[in-house]
N, C-alpha and C. Protein backbone atom coordinates (compact mmCIF):
# COMPACT_ATOMS: atom_id res chain seq x y z
N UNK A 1 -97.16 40.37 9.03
CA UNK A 1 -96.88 39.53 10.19
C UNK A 1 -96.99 38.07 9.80
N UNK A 2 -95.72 37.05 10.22
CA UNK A 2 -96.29 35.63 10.34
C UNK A 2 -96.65 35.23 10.55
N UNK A 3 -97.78 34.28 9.91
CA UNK A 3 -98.94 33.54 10.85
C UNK A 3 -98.32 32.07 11.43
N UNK A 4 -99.07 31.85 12.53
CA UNK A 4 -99.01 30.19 12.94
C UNK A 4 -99.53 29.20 12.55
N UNK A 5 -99.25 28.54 11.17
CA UNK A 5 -100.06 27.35 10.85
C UNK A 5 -100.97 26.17 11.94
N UNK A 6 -101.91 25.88 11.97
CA UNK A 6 -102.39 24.94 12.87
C UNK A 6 -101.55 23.55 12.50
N UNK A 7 -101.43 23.01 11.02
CA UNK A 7 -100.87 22.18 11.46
C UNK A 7 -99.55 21.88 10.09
N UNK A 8 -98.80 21.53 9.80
CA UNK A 8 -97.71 21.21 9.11
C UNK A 8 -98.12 21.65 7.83
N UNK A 9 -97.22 22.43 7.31
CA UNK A 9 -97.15 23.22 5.80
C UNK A 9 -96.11 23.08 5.16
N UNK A 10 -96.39 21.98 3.72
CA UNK A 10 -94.87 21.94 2.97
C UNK A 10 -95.34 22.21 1.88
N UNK A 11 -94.51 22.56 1.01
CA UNK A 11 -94.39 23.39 -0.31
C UNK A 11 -94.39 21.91 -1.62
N UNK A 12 -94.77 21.86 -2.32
CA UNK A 12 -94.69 20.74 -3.11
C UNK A 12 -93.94 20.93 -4.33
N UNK A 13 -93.15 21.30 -4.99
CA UNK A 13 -92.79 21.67 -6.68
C UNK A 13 -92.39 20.28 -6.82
N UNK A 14 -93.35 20.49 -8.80
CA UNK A 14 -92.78 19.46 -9.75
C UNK A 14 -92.45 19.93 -10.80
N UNK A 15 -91.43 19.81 -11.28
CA UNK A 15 -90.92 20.39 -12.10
C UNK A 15 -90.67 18.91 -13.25
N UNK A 16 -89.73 19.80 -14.69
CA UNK A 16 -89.87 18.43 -15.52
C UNK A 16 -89.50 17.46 -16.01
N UNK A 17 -88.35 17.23 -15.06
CA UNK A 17 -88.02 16.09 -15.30
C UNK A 17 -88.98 14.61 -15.10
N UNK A 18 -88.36 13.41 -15.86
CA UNK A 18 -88.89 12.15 -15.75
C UNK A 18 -89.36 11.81 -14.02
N UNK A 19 -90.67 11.18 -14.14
CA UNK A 19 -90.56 10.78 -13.01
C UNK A 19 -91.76 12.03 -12.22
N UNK A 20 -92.68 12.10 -13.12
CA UNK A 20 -93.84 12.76 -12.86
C UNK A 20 -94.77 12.27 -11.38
N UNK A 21 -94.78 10.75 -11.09
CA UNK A 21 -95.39 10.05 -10.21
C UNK A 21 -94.67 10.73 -8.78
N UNK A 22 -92.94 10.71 -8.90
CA UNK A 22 -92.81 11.49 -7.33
C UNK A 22 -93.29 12.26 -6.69
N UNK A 23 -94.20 12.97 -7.75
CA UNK A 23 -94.59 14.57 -6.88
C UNK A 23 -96.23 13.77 -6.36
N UNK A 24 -96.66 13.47 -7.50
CA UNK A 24 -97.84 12.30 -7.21
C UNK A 24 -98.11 11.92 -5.54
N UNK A 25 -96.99 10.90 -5.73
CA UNK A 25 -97.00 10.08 -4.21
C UNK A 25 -96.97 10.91 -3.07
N UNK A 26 -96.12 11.91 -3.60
CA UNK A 26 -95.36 12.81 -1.97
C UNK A 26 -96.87 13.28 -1.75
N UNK A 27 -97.70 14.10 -2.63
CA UNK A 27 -99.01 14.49 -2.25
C UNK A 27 -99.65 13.78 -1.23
N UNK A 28 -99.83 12.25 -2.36
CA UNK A 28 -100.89 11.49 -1.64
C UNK A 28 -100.31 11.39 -0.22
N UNK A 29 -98.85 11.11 0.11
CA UNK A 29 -99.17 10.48 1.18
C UNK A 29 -98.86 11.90 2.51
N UNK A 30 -98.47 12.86 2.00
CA UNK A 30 -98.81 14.31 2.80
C UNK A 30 -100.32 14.31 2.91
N UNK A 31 -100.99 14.17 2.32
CA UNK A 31 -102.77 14.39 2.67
C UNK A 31 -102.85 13.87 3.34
N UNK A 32 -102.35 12.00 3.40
CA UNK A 32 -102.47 11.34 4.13
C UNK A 32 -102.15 11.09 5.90
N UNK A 33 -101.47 12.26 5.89
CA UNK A 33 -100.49 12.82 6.98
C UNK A 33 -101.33 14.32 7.54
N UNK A 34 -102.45 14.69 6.87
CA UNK A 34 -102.84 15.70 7.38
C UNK A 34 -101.95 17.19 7.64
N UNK A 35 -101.35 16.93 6.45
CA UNK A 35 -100.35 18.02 6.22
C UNK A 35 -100.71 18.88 5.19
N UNK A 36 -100.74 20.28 5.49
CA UNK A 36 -101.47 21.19 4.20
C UNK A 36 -100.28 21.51 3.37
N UNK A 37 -100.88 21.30 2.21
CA UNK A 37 -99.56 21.42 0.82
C UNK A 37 -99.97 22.14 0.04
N UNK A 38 -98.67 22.98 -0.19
CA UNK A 38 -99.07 24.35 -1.20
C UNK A 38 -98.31 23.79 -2.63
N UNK A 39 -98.76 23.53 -3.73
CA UNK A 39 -98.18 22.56 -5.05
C UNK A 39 -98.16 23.49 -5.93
N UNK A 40 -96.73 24.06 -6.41
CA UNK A 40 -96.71 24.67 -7.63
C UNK A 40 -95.58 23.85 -8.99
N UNK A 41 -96.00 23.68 -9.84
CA UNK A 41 -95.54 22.76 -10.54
C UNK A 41 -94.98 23.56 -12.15
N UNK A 42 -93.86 23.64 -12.67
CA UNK A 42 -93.16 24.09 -13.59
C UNK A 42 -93.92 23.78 -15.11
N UNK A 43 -93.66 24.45 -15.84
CA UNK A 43 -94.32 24.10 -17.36
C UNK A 43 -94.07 23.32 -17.92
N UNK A 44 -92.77 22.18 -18.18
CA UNK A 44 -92.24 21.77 -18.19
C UNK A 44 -92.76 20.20 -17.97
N UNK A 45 -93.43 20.48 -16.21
CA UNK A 45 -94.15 19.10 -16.18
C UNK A 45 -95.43 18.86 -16.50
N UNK A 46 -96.36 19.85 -17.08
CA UNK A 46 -97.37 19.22 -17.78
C UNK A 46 -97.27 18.17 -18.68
N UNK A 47 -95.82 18.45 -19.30
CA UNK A 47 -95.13 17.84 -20.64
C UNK A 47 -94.92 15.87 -19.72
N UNK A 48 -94.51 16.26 -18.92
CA UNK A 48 -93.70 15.07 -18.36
C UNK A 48 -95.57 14.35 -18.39
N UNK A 49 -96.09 14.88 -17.20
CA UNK A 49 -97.38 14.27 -16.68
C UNK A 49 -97.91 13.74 -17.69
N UNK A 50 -98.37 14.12 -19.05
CA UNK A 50 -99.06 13.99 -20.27
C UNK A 50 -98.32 12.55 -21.02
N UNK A 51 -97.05 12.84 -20.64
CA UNK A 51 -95.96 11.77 -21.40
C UNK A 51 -95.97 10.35 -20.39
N UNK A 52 -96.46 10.49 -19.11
CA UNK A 52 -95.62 9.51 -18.18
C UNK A 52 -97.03 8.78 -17.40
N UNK A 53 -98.06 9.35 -17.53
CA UNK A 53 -98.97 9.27 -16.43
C UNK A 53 -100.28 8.92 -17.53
N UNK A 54 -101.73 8.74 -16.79
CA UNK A 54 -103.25 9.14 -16.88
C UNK A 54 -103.48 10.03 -16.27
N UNK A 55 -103.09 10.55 -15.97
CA UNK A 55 -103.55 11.80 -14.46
C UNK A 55 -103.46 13.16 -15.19
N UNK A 56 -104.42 13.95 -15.16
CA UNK A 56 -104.59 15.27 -15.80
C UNK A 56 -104.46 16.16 -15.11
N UNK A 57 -104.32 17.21 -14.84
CA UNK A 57 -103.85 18.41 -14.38
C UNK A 57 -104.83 18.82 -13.36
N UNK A 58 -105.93 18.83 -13.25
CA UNK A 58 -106.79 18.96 -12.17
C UNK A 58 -107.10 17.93 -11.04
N UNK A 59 -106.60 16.91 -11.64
CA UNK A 59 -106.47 15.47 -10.58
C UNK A 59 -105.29 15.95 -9.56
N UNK A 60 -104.16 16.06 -10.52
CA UNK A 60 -103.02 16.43 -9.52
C UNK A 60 -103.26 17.49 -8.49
N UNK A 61 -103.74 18.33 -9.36
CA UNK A 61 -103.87 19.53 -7.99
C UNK A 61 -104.77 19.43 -7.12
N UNK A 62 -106.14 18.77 -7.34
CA UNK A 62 -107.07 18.43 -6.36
C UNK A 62 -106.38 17.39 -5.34
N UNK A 63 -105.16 16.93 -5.50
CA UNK A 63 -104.60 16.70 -4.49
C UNK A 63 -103.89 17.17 -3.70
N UNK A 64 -103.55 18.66 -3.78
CA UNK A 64 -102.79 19.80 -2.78
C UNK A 64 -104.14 20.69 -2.36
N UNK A 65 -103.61 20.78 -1.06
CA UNK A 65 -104.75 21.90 -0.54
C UNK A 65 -104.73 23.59 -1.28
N UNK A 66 -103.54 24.29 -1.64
CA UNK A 66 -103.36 24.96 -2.25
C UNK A 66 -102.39 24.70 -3.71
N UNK A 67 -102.91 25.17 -5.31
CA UNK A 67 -102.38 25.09 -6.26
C UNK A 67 -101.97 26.70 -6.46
N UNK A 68 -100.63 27.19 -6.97
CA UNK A 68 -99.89 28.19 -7.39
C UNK A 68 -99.64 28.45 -8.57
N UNK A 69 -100.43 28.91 -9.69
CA UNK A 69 -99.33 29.23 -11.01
C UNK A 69 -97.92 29.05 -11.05
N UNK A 70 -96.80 28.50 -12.04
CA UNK A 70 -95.77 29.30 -12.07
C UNK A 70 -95.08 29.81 -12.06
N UNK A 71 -95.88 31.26 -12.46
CA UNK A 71 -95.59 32.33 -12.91
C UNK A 71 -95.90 33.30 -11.85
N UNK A 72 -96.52 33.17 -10.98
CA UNK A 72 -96.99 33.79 -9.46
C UNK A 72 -96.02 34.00 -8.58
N UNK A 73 -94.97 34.72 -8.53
CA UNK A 73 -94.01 34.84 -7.80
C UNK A 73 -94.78 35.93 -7.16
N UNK A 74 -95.49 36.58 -6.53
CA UNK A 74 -96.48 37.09 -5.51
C UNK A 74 -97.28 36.28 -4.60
N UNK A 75 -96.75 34.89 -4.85
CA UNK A 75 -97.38 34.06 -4.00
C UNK A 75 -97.06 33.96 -2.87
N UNK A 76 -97.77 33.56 -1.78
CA UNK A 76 -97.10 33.56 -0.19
C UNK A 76 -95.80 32.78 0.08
N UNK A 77 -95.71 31.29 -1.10
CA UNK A 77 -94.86 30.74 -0.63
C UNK A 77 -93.83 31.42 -1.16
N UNK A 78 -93.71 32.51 -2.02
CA UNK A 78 -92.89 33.27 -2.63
C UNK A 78 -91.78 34.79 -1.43
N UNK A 79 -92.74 34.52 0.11
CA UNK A 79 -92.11 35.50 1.02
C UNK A 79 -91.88 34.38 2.17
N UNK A 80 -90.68 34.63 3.13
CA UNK A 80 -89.91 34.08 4.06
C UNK A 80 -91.25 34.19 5.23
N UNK A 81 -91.71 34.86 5.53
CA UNK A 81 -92.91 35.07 6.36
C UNK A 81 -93.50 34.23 6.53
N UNK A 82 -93.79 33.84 5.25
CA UNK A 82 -94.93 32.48 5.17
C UNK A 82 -94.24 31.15 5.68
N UNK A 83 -94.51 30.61 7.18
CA UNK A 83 -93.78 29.58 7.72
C UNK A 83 -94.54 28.41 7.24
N UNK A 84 -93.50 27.27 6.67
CA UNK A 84 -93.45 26.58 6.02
C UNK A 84 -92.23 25.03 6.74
N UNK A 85 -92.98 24.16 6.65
CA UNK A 85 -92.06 22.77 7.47
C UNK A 85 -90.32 22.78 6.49
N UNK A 86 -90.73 23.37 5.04
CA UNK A 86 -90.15 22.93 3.86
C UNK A 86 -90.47 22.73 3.13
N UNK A 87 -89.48 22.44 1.91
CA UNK A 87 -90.29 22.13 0.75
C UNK A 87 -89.48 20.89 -0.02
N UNK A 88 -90.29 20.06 -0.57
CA UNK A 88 -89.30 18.92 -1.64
C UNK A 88 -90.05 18.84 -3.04
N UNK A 89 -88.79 19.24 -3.87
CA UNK A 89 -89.20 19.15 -5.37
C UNK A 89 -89.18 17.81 -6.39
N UNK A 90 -90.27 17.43 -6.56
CA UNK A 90 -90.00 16.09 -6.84
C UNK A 90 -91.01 15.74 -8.40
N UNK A 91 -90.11 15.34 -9.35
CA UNK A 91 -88.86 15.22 -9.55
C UNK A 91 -87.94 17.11 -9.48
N UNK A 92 -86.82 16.52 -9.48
CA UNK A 92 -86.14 17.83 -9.63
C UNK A 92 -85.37 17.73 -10.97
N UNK A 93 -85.44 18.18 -12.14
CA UNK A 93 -84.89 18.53 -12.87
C UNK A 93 -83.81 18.93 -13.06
N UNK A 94 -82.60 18.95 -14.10
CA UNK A 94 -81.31 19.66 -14.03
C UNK A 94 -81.27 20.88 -14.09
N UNK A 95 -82.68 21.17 -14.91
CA UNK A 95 -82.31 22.92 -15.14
C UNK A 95 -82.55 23.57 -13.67
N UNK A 96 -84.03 23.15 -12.89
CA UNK A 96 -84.33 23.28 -11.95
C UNK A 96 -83.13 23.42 -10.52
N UNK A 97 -82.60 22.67 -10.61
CA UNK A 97 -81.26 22.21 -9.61
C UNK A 97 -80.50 23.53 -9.91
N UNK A 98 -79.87 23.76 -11.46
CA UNK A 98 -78.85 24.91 -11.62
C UNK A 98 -79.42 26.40 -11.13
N UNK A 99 -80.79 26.15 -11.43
CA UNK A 99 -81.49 27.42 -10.95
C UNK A 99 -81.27 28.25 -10.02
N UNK A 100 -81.34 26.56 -8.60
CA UNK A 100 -81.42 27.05 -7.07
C UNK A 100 -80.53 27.14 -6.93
N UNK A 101 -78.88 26.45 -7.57
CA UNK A 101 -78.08 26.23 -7.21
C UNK A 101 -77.78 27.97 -7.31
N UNK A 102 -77.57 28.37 -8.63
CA UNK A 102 -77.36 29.62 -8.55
C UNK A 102 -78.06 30.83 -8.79
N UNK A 103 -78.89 30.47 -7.63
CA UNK A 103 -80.10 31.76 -7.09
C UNK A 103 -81.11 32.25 -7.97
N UNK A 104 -81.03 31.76 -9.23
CA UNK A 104 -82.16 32.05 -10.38
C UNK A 104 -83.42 31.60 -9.73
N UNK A 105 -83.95 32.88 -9.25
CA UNK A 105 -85.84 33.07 -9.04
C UNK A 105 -86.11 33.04 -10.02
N UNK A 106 -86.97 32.62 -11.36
CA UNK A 106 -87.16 33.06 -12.49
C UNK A 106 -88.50 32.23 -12.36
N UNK A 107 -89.34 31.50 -11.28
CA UNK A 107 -90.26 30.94 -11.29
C UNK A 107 -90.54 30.64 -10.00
N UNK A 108 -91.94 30.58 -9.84
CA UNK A 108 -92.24 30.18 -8.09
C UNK A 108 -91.44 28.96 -7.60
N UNK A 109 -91.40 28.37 -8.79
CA UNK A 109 -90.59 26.93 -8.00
C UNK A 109 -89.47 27.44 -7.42
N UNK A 110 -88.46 28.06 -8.16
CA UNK A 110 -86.99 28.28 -8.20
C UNK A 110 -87.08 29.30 -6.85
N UNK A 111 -87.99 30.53 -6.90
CA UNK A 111 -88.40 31.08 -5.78
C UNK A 111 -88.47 30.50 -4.19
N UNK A 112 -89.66 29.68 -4.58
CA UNK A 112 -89.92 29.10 -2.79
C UNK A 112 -88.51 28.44 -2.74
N UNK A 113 -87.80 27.61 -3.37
CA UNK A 113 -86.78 26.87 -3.15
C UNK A 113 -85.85 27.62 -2.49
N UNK A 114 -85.37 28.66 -3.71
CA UNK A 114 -84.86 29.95 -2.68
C UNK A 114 -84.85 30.39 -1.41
N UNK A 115 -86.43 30.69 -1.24
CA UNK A 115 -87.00 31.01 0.47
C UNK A 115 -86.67 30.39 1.29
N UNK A 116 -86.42 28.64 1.28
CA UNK A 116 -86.18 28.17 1.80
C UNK A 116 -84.42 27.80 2.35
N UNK A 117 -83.76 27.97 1.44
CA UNK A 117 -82.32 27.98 1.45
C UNK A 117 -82.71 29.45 2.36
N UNK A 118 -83.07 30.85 2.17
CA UNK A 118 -82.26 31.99 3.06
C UNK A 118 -83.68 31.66 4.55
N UNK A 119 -84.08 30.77 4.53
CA UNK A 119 -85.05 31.04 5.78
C UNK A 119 -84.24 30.19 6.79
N UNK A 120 -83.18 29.10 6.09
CA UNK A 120 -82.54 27.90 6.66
C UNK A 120 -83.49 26.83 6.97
N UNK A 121 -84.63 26.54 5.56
CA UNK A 121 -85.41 25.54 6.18
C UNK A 121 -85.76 24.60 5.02
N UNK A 122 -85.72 23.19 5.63
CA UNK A 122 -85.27 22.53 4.52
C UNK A 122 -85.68 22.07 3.42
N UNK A 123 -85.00 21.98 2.54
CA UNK A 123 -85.23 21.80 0.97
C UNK A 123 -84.92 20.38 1.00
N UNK A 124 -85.75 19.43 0.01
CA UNK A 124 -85.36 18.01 -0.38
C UNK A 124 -85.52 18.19 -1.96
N UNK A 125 -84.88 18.02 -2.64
CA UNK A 125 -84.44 17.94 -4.10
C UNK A 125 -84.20 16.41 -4.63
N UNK A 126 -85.74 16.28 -4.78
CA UNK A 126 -85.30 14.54 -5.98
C UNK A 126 -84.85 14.86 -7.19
N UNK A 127 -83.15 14.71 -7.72
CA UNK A 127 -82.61 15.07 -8.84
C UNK A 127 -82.89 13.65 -9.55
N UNK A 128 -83.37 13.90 -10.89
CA UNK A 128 -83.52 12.93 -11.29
C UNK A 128 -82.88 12.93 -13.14
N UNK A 129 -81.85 12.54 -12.88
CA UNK A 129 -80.92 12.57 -14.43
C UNK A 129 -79.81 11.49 -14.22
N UNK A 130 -79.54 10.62 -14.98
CA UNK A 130 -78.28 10.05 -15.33
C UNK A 130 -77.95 9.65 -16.60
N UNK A 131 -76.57 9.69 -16.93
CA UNK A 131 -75.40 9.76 -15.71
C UNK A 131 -75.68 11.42 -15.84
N UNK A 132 -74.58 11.55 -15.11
CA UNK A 132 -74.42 12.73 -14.26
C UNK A 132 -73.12 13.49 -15.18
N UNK A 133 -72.92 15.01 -15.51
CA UNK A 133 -71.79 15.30 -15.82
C UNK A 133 -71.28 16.01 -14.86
N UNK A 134 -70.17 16.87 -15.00
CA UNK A 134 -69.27 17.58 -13.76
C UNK A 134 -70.28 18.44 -13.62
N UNK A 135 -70.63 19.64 -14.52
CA UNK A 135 -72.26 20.53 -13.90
C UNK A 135 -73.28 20.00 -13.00
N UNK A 136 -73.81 18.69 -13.46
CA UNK A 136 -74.45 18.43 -12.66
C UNK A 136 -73.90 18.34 -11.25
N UNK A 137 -72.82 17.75 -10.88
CA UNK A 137 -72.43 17.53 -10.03
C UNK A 137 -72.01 18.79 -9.42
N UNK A 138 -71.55 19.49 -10.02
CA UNK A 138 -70.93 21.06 -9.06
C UNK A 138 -72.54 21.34 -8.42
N UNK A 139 -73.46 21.81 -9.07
CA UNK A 139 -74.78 21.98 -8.71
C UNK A 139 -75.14 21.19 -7.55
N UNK A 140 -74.93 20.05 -7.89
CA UNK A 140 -75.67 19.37 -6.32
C UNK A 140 -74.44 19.87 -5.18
N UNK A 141 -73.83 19.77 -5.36
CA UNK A 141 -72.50 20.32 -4.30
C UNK A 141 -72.89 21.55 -4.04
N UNK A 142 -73.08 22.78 -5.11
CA UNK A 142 -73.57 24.07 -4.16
C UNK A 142 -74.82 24.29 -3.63
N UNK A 143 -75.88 23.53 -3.58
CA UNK A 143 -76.84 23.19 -3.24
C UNK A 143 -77.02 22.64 -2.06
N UNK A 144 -75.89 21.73 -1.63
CA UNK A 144 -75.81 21.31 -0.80
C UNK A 144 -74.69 22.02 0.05
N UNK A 145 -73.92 22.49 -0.18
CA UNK A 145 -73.11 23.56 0.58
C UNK A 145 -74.10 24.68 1.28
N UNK A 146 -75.63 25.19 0.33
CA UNK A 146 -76.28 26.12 0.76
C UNK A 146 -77.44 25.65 1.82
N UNK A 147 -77.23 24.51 2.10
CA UNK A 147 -78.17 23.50 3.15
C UNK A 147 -79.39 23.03 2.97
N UNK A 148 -79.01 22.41 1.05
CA UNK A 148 -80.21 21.52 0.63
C UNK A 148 -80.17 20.06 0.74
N UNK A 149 -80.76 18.99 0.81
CA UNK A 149 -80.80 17.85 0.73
C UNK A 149 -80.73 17.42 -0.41
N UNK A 150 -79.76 16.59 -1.12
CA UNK A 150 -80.04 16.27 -2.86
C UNK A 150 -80.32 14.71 -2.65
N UNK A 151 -82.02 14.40 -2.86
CA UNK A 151 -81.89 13.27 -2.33
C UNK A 151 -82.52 11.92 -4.05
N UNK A 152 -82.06 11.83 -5.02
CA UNK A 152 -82.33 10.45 -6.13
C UNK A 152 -82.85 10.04 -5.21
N UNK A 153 -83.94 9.65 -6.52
CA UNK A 153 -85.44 8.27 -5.70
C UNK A 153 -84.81 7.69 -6.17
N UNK A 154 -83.57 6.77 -5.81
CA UNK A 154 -83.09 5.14 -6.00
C UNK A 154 -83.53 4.07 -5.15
N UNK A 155 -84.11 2.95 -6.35
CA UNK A 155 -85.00 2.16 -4.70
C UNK A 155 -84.90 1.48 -4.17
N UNK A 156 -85.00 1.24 -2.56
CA UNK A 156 -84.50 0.60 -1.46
C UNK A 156 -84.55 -0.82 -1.69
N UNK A 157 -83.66 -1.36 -2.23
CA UNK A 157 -84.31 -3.37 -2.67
C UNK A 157 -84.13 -3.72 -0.79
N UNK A 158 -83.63 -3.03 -0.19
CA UNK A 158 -83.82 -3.75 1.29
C UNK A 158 -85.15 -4.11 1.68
N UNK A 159 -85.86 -2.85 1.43
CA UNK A 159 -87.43 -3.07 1.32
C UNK A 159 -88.03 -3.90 0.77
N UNK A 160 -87.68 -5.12 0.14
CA UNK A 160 -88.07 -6.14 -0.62
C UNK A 160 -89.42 -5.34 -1.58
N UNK A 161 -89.51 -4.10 -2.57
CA UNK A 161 -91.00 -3.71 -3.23
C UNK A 161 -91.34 -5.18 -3.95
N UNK A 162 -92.78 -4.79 -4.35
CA UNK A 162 -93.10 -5.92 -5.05
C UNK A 162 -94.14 -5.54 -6.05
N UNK A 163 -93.96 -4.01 -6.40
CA UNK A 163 -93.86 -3.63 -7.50
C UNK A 163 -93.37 -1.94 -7.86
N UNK A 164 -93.61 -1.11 -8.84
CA UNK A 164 -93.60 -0.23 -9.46
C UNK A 164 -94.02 1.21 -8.28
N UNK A 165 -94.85 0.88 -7.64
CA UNK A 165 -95.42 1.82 -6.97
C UNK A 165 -95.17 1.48 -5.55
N UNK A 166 -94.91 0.88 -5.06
CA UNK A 166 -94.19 0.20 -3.96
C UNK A 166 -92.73 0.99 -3.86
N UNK A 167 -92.16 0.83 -4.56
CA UNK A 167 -91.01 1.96 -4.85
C UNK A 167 -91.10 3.53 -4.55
N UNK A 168 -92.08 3.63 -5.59
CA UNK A 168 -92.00 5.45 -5.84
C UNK A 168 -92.34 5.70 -4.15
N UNK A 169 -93.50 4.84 -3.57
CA UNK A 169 -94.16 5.31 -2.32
C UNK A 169 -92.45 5.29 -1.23
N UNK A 170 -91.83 4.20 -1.27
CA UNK A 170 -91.17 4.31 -0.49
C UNK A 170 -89.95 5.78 -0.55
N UNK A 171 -89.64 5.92 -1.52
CA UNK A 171 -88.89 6.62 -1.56
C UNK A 171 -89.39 8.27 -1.69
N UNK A 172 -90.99 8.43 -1.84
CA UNK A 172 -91.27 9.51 -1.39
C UNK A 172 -91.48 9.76 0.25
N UNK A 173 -91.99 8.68 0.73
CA UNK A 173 -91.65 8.68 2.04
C UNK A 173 -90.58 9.01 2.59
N UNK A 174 -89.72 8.61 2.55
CA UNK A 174 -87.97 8.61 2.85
C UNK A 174 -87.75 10.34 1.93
N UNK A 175 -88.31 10.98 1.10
CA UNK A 175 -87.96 12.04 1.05
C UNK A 175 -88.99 12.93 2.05
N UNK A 176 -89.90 13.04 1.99
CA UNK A 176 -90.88 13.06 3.55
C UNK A 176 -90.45 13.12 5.05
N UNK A 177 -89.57 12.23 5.37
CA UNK A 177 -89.08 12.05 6.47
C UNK A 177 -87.67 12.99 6.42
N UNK A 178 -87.03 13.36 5.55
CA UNK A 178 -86.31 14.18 5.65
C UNK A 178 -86.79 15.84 5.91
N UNK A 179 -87.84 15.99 6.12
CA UNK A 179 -88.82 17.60 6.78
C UNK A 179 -89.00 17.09 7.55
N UNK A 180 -88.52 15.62 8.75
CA UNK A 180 -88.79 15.83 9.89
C UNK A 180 -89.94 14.87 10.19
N UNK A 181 -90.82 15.01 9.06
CA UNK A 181 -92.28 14.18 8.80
C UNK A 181 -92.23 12.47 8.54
N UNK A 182 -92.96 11.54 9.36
CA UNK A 182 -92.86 10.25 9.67
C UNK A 182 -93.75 9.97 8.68
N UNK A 183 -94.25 9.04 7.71
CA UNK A 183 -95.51 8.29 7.23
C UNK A 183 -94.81 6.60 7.42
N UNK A 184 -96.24 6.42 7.99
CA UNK A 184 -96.11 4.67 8.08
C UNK A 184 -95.60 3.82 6.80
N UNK A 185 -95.63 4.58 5.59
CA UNK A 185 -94.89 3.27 4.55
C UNK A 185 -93.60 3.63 4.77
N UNK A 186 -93.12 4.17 5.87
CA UNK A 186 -90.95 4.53 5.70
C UNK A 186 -90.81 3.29 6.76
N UNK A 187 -90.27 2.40 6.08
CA UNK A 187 -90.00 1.05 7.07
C UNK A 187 -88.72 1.55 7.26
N UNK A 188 -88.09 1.29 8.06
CA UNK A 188 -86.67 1.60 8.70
C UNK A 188 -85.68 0.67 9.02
N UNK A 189 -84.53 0.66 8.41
CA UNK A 189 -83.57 -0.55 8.10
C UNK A 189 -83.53 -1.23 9.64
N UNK A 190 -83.71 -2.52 10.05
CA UNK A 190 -83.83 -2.97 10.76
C UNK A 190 -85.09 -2.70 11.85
N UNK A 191 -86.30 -2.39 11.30
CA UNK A 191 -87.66 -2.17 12.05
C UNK A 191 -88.44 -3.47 11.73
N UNK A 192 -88.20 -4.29 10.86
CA UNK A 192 -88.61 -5.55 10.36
C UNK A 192 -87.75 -6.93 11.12
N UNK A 193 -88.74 -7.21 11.97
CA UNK A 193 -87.71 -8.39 12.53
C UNK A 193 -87.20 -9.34 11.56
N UNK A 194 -87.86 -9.39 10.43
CA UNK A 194 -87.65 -10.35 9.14
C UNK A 194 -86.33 -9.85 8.71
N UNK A 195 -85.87 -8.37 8.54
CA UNK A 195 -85.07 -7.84 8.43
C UNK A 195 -83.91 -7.92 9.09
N UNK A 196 -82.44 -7.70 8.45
CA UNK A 196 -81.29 -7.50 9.07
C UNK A 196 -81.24 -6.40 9.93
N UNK A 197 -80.66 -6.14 10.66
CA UNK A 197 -80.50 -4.81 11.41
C UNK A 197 -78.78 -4.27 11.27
N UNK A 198 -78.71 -3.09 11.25
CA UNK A 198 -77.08 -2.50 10.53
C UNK A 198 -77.53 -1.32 10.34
């Protein structure tokens, strides 16, 4: 039987592409949101985290309320049952992308992603590769034909950042707000009276 979460449940995958900090931020600022996050993260990005970051593997996960192996495709977020706001994979990788694109479960990530495409609930996919070849591109197209969001952390210069992390935050936000979910750093094009409005 499905249970009723008390309060907002999203799925976290990081997988390994560049750009280890997205999955980072989306955490922090989901905790920050009082949102319970289930974080399963690909093998792949230990490699990235180790290469890109200070942050060790138990830091990261002590920032999700629940951590997943893998390799745990018996995991809850691994059955449609388990109600879930969504999930956003961040970064999303190319291999990762071809995976979901064409239904390869071959890992919890690729799995919950799955669940979420046949539950009809939404997926946000930070693809993070350029340039881009025609594969890549067919992939985000059937991905998005199957009712995923393919959303590049490209960063908002409207937002005037004023630095490095100012960025990543905004644009994990803005992938955040696509499950529906508000956090106070998503300034909104014309919410700044300083700002243009359009």
């Amino acid at each position: 039987m499905a249970d009723s979460p008390s309060r907002p449940r999203v799925i976290v995958g990081i997988s390994g592409a560049s750009g280890f900090q997205y999955g980072v931020k989306v955490l922090q600022l989901l905790r920050d949101m009082q949102v319970e996050t289930h974080l399963v993260m690909s093998r792949a990005a230990g490699l990235t985290r180790q290469h890109e970051t200070g942050w060790d593997r138990g830091s990261v996960e002590a920032l999700a309320d629940i951590c997943h192996p893998s390799g745990a495709v018996d995991a809850p977020i691994a059955s449609g049952s388990f109600l879930t706001q969504g999930m956003i994979v961040a970064p999303c990788s190319m291999r990762t992308l071809a995976a979901i694109a064409n239904g390869i479960s071959d890992s919890l990530l690729t799995r919950a992603a799955d669940v979420c495409l046949k539950e009809r609930r939404r997926l946000v996919l930070m693809a993070r590769e350029t340039p881009l070849h025609l594969g890549h591109l067919r992939h985000m197209a059937a991905v998005t034909e199957y009712g995923a969001m393919v959303f590049p952390p490209v960063p908002a210069m409207y937002a005037m950042p004023e630095s490095i992390d100012a960025m990543i935050t905004h644009s994990a936000a803005r992938a955040i707000s696509l499950l529906g979910l508000q956090h106070p750093a998503m300034p909104r094009w014309g919410g700044d009276p300083e700002l243009p409005s359009g």
